[in-house]
C-alpha atoms as a PDB file:
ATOM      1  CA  UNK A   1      44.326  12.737  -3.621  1.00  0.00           C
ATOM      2  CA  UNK A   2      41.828  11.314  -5.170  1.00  0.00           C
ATOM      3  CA  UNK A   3      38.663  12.337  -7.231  1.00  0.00           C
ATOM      4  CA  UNK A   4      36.213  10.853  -4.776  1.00  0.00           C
ATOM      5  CA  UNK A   5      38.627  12.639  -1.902  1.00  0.00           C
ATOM      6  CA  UNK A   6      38.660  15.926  -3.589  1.00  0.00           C
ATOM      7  CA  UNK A   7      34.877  16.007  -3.845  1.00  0.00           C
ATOM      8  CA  UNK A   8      34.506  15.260  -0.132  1.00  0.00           C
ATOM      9  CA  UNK A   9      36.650  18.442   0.124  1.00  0.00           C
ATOM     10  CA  UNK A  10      34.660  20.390  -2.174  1.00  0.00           C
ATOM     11  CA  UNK A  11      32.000  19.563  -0.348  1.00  0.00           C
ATOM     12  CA  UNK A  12      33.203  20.867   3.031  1.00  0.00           C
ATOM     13  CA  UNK A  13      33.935  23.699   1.469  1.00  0.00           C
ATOM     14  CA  UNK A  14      30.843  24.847  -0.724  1.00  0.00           C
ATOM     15  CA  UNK A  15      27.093  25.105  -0.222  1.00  0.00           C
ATOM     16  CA  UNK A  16      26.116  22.298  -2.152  1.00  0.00           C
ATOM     17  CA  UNK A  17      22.045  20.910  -2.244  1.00  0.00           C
ATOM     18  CA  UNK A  18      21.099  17.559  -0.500  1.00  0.00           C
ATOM     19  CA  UNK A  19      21.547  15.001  -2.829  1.00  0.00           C
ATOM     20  CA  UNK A  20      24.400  16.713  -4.035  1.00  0.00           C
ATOM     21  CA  UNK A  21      26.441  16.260  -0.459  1.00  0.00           C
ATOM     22  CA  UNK A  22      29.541  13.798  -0.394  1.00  0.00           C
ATOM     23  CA  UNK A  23      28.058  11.827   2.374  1.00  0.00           C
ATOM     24  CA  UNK A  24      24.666  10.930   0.879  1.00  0.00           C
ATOM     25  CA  UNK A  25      26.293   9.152  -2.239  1.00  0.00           C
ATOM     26  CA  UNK A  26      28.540   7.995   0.056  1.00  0.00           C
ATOM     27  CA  UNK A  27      25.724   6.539   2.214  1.00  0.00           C
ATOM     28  CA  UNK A  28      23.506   5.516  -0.243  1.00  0.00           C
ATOM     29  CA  UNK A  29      26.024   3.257  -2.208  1.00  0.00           C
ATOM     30  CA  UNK A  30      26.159   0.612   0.465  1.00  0.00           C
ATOM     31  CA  UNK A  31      29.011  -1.283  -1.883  1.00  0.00           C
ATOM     32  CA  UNK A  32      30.537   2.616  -2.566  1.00  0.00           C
ATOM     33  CA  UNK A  33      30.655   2.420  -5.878  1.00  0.00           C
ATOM     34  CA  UNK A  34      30.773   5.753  -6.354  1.00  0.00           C
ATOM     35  CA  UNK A  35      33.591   8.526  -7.566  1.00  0.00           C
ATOM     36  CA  UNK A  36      33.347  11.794  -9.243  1.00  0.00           C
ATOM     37  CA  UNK A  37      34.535  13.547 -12.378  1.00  0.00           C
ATOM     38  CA  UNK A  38      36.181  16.445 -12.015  1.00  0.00           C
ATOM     39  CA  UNK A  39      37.404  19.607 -14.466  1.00  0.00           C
ATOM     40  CA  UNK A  40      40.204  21.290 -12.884  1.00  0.00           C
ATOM     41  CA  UNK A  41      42.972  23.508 -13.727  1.00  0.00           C
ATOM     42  CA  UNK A  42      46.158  23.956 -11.349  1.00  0.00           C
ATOM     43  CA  UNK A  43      44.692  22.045  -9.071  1.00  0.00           C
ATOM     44  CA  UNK A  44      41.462  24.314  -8.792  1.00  0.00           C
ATOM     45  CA  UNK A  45      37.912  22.448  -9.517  1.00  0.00           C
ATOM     46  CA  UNK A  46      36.268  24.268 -11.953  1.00  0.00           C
ATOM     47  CA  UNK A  47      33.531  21.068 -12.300  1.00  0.00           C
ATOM     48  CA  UNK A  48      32.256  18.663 -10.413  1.00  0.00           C
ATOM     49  CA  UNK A  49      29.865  15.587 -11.236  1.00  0.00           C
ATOM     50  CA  UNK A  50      29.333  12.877  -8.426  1.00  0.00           C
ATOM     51  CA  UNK A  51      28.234   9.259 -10.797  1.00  0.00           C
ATOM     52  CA  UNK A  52      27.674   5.764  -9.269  1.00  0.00           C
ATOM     53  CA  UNK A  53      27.818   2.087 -11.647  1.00  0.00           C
ATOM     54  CA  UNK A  54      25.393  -0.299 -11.085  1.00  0.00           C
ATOM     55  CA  UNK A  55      24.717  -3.336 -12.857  1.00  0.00           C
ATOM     56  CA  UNK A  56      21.285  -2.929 -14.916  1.00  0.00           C
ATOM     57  CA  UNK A  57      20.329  -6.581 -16.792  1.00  0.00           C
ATOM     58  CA  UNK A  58      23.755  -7.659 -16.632  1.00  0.00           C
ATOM     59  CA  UNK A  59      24.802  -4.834 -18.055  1.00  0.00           C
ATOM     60  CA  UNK A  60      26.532  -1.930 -16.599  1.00  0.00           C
ATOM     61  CA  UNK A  61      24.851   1.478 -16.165  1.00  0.00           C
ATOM     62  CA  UNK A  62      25.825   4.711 -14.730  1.00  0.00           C
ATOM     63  CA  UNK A  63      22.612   5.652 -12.948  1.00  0.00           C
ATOM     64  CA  UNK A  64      21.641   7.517  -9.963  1.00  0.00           C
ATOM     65  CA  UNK A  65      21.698   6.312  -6.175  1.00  0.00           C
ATOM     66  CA  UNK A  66      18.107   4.527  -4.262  1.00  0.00           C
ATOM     67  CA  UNK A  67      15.685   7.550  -3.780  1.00  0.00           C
ATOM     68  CA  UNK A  68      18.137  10.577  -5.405  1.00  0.00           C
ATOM     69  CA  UNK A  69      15.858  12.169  -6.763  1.00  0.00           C
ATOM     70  CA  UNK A  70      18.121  15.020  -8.690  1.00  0.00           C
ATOM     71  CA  UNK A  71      21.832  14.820  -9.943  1.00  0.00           C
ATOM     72  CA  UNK A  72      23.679  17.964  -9.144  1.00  0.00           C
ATOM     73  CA  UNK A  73      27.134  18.898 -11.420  1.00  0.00           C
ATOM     74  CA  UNK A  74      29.426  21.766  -9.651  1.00  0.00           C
ATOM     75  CA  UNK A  75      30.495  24.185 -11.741  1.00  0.00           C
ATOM     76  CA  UNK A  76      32.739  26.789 -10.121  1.00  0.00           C
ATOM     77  CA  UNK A  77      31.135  30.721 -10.307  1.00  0.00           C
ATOM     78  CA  UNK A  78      34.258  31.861 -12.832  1.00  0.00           C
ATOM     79  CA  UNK A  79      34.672  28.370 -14.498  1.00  0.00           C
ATOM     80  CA  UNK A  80      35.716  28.928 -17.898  1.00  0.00           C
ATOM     81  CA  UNK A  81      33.407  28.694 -20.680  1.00  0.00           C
ATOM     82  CA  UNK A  82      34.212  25.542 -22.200  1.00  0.00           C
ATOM     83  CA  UNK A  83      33.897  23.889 -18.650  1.00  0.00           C
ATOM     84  CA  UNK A  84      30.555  22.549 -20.062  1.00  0.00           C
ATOM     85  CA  UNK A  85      31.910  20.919 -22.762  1.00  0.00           C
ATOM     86  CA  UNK A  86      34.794  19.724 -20.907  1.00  0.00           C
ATOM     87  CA  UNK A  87      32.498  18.281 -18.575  1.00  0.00           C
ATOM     88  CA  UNK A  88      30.421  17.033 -21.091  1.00  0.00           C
ATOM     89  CA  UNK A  89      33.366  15.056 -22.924  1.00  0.00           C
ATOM     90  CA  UNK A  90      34.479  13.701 -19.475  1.00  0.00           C
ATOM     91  CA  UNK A  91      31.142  12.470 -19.447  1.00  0.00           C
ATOM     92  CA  UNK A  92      30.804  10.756 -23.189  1.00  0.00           C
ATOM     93  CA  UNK A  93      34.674   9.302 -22.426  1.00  0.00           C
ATOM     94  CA  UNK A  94      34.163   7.960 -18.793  1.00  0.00           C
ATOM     95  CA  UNK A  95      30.986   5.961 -20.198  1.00  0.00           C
ATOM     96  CA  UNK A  96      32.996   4.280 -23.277  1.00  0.00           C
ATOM     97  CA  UNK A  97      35.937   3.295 -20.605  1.00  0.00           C
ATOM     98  CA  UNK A  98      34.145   1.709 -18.379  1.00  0.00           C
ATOM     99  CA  UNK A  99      31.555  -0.017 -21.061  1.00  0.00           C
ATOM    100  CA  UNK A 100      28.300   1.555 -19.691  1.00  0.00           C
ATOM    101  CA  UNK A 101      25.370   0.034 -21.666  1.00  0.00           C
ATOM    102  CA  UNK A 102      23.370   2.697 -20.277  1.00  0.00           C
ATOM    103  CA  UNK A 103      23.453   6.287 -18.928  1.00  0.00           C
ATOM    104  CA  UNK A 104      20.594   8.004 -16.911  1.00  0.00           C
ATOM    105  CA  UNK A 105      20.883  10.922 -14.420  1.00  0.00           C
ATOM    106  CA  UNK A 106      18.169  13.980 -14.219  1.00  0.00           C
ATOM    107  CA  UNK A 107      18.644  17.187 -12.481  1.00  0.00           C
ATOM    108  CA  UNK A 108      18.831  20.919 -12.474  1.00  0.00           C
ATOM    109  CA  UNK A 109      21.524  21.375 -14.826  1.00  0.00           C
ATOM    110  CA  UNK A 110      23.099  24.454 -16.363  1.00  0.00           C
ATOM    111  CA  UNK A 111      21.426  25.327 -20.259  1.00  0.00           C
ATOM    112  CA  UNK A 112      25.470  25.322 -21.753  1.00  0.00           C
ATOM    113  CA  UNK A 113      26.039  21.801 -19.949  1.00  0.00           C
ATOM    114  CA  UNK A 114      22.333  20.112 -21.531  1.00  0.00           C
ATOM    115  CA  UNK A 115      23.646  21.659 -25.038  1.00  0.00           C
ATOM    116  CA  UNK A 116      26.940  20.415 -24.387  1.00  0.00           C
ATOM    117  CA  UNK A 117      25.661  16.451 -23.447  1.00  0.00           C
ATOM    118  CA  UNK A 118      23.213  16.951 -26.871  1.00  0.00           C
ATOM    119  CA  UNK A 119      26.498  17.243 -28.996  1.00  0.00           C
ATOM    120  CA  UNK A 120      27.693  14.549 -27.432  1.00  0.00           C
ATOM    121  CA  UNK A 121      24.830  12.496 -28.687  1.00  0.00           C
ATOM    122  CA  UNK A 122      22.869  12.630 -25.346  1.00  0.00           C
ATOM    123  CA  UNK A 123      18.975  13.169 -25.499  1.00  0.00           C
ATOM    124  CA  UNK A 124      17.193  15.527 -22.799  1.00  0.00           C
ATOM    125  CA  UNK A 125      14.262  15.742 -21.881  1.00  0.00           C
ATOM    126  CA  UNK A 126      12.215  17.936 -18.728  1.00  0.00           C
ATOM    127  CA  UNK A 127      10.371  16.691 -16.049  1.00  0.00           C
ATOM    128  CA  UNK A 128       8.244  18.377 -12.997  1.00  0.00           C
ATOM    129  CA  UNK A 129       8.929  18.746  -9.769  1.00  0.00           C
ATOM    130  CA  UNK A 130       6.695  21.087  -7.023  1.00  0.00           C
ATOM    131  CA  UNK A 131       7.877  23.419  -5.243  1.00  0.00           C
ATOM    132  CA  UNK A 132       6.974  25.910  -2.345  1.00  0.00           C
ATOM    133  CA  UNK A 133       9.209  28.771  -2.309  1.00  0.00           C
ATOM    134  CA  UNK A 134       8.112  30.438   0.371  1.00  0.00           C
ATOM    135  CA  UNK A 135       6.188  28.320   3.302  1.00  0.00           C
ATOM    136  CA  UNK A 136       3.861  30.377   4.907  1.00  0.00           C
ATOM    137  CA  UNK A 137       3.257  30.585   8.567  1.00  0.00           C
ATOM    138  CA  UNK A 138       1.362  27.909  10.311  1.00  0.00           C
ATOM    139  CA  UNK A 139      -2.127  29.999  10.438  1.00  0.00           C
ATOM    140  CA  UNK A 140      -1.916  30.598   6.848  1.00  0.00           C
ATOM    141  CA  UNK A 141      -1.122  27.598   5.694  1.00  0.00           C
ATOM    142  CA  UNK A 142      -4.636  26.234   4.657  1.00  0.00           C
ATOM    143  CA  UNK A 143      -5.433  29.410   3.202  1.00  0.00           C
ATOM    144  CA  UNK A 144      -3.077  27.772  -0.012  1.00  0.00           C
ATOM    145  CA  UNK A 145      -4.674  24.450   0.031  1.00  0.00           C
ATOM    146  CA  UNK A 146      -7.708  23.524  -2.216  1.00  0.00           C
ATOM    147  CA  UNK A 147     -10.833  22.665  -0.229  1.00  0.00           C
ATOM    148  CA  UNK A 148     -10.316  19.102  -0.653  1.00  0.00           C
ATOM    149  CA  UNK A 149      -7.150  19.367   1.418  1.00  0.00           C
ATOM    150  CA  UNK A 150      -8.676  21.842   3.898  1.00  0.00           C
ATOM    151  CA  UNK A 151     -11.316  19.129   4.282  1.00  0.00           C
ATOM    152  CA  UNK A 152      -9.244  16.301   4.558  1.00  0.00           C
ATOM    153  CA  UNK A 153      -6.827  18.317   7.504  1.00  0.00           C
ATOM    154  CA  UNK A 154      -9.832  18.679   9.009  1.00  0.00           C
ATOM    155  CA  UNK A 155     -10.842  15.068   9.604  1.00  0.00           C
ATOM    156  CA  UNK A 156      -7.519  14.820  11.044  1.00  0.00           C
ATOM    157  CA  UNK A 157      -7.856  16.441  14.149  1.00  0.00           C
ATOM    158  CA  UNK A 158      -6.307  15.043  17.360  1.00  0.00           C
ATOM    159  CA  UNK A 159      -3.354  13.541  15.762  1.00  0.00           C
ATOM    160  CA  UNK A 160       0.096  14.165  17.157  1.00  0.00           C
ATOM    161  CA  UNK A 161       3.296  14.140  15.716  1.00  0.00           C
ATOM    162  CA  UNK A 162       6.397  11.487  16.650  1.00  0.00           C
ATOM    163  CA  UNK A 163       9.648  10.650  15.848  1.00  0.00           C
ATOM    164  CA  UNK A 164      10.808   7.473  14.371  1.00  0.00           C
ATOM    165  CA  UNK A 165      13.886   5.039  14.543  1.00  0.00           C
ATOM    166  CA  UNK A 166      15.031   3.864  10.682  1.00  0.00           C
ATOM    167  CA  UNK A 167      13.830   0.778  11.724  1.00  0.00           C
ATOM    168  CA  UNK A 168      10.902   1.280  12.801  1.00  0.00           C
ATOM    169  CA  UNK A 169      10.139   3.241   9.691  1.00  0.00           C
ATOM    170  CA  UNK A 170      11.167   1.063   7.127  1.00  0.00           C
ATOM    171  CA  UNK A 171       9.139  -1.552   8.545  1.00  0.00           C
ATOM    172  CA  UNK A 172       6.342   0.813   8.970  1.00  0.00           C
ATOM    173  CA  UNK A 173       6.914   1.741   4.903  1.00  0.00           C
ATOM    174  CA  UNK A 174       6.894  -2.220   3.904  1.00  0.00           C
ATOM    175  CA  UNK A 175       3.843  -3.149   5.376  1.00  0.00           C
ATOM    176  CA  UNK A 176       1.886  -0.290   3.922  1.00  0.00           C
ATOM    177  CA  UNK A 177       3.496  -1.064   0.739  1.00  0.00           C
ATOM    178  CA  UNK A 178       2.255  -5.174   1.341  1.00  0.00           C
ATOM    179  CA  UNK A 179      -1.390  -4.098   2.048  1.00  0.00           C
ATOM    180  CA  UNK A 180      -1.060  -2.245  -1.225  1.00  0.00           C
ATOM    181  CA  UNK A 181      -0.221  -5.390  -2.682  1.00  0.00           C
ATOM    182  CA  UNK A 182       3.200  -3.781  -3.674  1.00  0.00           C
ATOM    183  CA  UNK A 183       6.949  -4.400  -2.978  1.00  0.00           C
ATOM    184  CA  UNK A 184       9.039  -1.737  -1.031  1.00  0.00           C
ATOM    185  CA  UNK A 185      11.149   0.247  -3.688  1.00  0.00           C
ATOM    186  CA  UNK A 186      14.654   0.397  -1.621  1.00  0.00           C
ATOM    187  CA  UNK A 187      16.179  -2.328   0.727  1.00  0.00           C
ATOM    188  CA  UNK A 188      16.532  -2.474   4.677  1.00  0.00           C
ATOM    189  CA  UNK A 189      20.315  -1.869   4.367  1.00  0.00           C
ATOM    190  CA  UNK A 190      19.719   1.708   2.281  1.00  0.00           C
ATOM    191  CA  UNK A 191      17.586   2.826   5.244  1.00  0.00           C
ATOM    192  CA  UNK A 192      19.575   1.828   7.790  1.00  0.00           C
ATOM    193  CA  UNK A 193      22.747   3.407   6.039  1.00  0.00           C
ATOM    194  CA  UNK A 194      21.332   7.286   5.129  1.00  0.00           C
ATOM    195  CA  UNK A 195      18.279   7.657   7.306  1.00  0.00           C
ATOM    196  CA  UNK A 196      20.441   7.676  10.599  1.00  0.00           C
ATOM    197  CA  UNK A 197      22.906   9.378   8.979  1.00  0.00           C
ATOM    198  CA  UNK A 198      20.389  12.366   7.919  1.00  0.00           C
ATOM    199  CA  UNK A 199      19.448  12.461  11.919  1.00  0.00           C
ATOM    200  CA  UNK A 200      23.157  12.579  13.371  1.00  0.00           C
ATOM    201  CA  UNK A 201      23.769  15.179  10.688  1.00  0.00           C
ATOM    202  CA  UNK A 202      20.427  17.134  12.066  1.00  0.00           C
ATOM    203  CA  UNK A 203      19.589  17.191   8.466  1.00  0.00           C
ATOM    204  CA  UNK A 204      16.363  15.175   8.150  1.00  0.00           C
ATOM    205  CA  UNK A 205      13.627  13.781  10.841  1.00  0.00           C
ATOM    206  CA  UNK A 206      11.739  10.533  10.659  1.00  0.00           C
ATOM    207  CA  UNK A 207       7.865  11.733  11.087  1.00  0.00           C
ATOM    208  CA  UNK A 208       4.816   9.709  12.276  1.00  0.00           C
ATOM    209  CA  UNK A 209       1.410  11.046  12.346  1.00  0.00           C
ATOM    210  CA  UNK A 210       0.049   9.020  15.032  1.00  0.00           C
ATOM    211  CA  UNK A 211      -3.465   8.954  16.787  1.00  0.00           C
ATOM    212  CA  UNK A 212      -4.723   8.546  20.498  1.00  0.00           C
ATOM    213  CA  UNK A 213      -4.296   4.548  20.294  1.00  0.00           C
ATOM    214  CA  UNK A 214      -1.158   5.106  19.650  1.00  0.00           C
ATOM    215  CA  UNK A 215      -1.367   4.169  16.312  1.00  0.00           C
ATOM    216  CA  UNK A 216       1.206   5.110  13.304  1.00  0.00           C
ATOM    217  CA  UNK A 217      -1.250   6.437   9.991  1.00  0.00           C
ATOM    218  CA  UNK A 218       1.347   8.108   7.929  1.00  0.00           C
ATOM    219  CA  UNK A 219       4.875   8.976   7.831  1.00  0.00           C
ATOM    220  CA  UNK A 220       7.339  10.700   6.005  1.00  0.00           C
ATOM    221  CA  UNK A 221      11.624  11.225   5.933  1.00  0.00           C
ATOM    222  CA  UNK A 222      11.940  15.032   6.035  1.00  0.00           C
ATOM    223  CA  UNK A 223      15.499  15.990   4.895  1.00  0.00           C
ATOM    224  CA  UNK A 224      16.811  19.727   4.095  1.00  0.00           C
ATOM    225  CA  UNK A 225      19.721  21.471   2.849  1.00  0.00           C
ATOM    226  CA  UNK A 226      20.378  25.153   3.526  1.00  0.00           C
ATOM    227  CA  UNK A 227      17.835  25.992   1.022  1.00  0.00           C
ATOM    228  CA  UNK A 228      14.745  23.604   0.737  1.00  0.00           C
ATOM    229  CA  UNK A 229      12.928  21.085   2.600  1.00  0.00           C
ATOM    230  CA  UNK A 230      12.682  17.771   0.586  1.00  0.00           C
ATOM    231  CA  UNK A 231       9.482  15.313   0.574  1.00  0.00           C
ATOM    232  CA  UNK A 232      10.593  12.087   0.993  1.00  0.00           C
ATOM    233  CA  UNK A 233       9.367   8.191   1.344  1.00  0.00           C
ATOM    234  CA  UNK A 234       5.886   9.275   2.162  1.00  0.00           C
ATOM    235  CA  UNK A 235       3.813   6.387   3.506  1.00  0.00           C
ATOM    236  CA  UNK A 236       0.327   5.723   4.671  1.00  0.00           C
ATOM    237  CA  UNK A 237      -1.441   2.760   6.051  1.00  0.00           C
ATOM    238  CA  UNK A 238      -4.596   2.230   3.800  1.00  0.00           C
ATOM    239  CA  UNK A 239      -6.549   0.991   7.388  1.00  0.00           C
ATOM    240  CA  UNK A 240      -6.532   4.675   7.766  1.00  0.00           C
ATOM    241  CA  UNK A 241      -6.203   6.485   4.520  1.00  0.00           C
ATOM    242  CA  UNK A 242      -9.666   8.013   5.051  1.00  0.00           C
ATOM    243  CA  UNK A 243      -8.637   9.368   8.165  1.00  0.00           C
ATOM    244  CA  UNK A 244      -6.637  12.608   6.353  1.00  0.00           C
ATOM    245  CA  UNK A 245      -3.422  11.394   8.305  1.00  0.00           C
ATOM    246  CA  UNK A 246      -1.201  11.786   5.135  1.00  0.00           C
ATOM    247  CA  UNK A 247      -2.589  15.786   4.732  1.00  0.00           C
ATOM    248  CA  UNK A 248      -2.088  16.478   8.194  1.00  0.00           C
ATOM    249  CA  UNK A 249       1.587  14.803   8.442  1.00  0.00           C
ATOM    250  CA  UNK A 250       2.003  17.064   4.959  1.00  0.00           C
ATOM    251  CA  UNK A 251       1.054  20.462   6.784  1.00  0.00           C
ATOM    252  CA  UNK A 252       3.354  19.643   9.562  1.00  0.00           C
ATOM    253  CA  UNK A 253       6.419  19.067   7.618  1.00  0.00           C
ATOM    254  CA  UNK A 254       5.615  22.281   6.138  1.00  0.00           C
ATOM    255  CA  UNK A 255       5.496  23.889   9.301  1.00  0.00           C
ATOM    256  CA  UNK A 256       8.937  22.924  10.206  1.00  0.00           C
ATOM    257  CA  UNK A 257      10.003  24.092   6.828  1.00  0.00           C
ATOM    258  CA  UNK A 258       8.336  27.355   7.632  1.00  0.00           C
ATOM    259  CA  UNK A 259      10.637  27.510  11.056  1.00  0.00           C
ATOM    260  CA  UNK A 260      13.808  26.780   9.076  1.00  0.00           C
ATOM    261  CA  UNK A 261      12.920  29.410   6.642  1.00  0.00           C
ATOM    262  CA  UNK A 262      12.992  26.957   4.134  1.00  0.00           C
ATOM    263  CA  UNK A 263      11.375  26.648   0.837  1.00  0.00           C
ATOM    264  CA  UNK A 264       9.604  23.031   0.294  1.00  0.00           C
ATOM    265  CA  UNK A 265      10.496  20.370  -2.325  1.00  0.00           C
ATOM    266  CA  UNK A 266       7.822  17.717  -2.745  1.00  0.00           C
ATOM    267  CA  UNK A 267      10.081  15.796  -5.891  1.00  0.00           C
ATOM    268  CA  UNK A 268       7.678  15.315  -8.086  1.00  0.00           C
ATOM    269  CA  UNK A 269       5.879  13.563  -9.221  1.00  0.00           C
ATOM    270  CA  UNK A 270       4.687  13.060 -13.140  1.00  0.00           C
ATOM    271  CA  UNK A 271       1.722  10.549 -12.279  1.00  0.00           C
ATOM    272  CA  UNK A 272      -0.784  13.057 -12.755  1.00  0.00           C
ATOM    273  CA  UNK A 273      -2.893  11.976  -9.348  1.00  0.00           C
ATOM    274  CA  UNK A 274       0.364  12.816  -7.138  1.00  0.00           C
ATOM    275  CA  UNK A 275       0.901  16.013  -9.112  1.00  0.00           C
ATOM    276  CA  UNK A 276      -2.575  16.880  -8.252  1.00  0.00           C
ATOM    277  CA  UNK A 277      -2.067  16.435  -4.731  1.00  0.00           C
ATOM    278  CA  UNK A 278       1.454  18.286  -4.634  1.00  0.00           C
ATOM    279  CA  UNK A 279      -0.751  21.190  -6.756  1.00  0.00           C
ATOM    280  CA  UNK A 280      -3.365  21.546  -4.231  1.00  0.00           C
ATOM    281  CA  UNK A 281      -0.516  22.057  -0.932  1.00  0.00           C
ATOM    282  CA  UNK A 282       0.119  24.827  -3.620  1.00  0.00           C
ATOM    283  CA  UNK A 283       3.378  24.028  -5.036  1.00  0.00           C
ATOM    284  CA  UNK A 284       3.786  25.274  -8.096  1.00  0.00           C
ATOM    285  CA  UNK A 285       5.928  23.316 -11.528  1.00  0.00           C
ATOM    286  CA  UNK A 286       9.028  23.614 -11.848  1.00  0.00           C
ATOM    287  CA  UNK A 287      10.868  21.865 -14.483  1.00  0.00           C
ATOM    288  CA  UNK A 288      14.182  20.206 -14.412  1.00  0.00           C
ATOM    289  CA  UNK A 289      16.174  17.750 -16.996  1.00  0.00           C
ATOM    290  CA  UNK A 290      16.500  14.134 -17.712  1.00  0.00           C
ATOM    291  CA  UNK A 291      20.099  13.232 -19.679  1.00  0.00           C
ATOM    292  CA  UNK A 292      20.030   9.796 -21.178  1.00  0.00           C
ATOM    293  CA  UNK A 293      22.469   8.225 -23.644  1.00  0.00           C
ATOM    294  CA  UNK A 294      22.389   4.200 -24.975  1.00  0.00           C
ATOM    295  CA  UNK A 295      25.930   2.786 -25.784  1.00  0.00           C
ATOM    296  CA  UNK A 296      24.463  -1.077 -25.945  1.00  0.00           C
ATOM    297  CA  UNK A 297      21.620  -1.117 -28.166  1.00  0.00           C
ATOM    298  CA  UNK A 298      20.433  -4.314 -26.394  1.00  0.00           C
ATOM    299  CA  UNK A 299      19.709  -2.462 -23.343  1.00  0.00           C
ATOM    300  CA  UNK A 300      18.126   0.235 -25.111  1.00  0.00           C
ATOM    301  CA  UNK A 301      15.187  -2.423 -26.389  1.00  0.00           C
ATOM    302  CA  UNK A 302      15.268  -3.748 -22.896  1.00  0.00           C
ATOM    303  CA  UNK A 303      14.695  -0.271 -20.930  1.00  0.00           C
ATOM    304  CA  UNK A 304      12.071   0.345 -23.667  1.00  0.00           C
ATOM    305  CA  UNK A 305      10.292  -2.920 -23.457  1.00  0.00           C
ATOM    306  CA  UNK A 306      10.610  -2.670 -19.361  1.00  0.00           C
ATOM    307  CA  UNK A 307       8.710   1.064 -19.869  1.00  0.00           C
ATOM    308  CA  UNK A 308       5.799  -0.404 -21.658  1.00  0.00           C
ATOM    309  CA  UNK A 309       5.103  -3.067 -19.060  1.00  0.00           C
END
């Protein structure tokens, strides 16, 4: 069996979060080019760590997948206590085999694993996300936002919720993007792989906030594990931005979350105007880690030189 087929198992087998689940990397790597590390002893996983290679500048790079926001490692309840640094070595060796230029994966990672990567001449470094761990019931709800998003719900009265194909929605997402003068950040074939996946799986919903014309302002992909709610692809049409479409799409994901007795992720952000937002739905920092190493030191002037752009 291999790695990538004993992960699969694992993952039948254990509660693992979203982005963590065999079928997302498996979905989002439309070429696969994915596998998984794993720690075990007579034949019993003690760690896990899903990875994907991509080509960054001609270079390869062991990043994360389109739109995964966190990196999840497995490490079984009674692993060991060198696991970490097992892990951690795997990590350092895997790289130098397959002559990554480049490392870069962030996520909620255990405190022994982080010191574990630093020995191994990784940096770390936290970032924010916002969270909501317990949604309150729809009545209640604006009571937690700031008056700016009380206000902006509402202007957004007589809306009505709807459902959308992947299609539909990615072509929704570009076109809001284009008026914005920007480029969509993830290709047609990514949405069409794990968006319809997330639906047969009844693990995420395609959601529209449309108006009495029959109009699409907003929309979102809302996907869950068995513990949060994630905010994903959020997208508004600037003809309408004034119109509080965004807020009111926002309050309704929410309310499903609520239903599902679910907690609510909104994944970031660290551009201080999103964080703002996320802050006044009331979710509240929570920090998490960026791991990065450099093995090509030409790539390491080219990431910097691409940051200050």
């Amino acid at each position: 069996m291999t790695n990538r087929e004993k992960y699969i198992q694992l993952c039948l087998q254990e509660d693992l979060p979203l982005h963590a689940q065999a079928w997302w990397w498996e979905k989002s790597t439309a070429d696969k080019t994915w596998d998984t590390i794993i720690i075990e002893d007579d034949n019993r996983i003690l760690a896990a760590m899903p990875y994907h290679v991509a080509d960054k500048w001609c270079l390869h790079a062991l990043l994360m997948p389109v739109h995964t926001q966190y990196h999840y490692v497995y490490l079984a309840p009674d692993a060991p206590v060198d696991t970490p640094v097992r892990l951690a070595q795997a990590m350092d060796a895997l790289c130098r085999e397959r002559h990554i230029g480049w490392c870069r994966l962030q996520g909620f990672y255990p405190p022994q694993l982080t010191e574990a990567l630093r020995s191994c001449g990784f940096s770390t470094d936290l970032r924010t996300t916002y969270r909501i761990a317990s949604v309150p019931p729809r009545e209640e709800l604006p009571d937690t936002y700031s008056q700016n998003k009380r206000r902006q719900l509402r202007k957004a009265q007589g809306l009505h919720l709807t459902e959308m194909s992947a299609d539909a929605f990615y072509t929704f997402h570009r076109d809001c993007m284009a008026k914005q003068g920007k480029l969509i950040d993830y290709p047609a074939q990514w949405a069409q792989s794990v968006l319809p996946e997330a639906i047969r799986r009844q693990t995420g919903l395609l959601l529209g906030a449309q108006n009495e014309e029959g109009n699409v302002l907003a929309a979102m992909f809302l996907a869950w594990d068995s513990q949060y709610a994630y905010y994903l692809l959020p997208a508004y049409d600037p003809d309408y931005k004034d119109t509080g479409a965004m807020t009111w799409l926002t309050n309704e994901a929410l309310c499903i979350a609520h239903q599902k007795g679910l907690g609510f992720d909104f994944e970031g952000s660290m551009i201080p105007s999103v964080a703002l937002s996320y802050r006044q739905f009331g979710g509240e920092a929570i920090s998490y880690c960026c791991i990065e190493k450099f093995y090509n030191p030409i790539l390491r002037v080219a990431v910097r030189l691409h940051k200050h752009l």
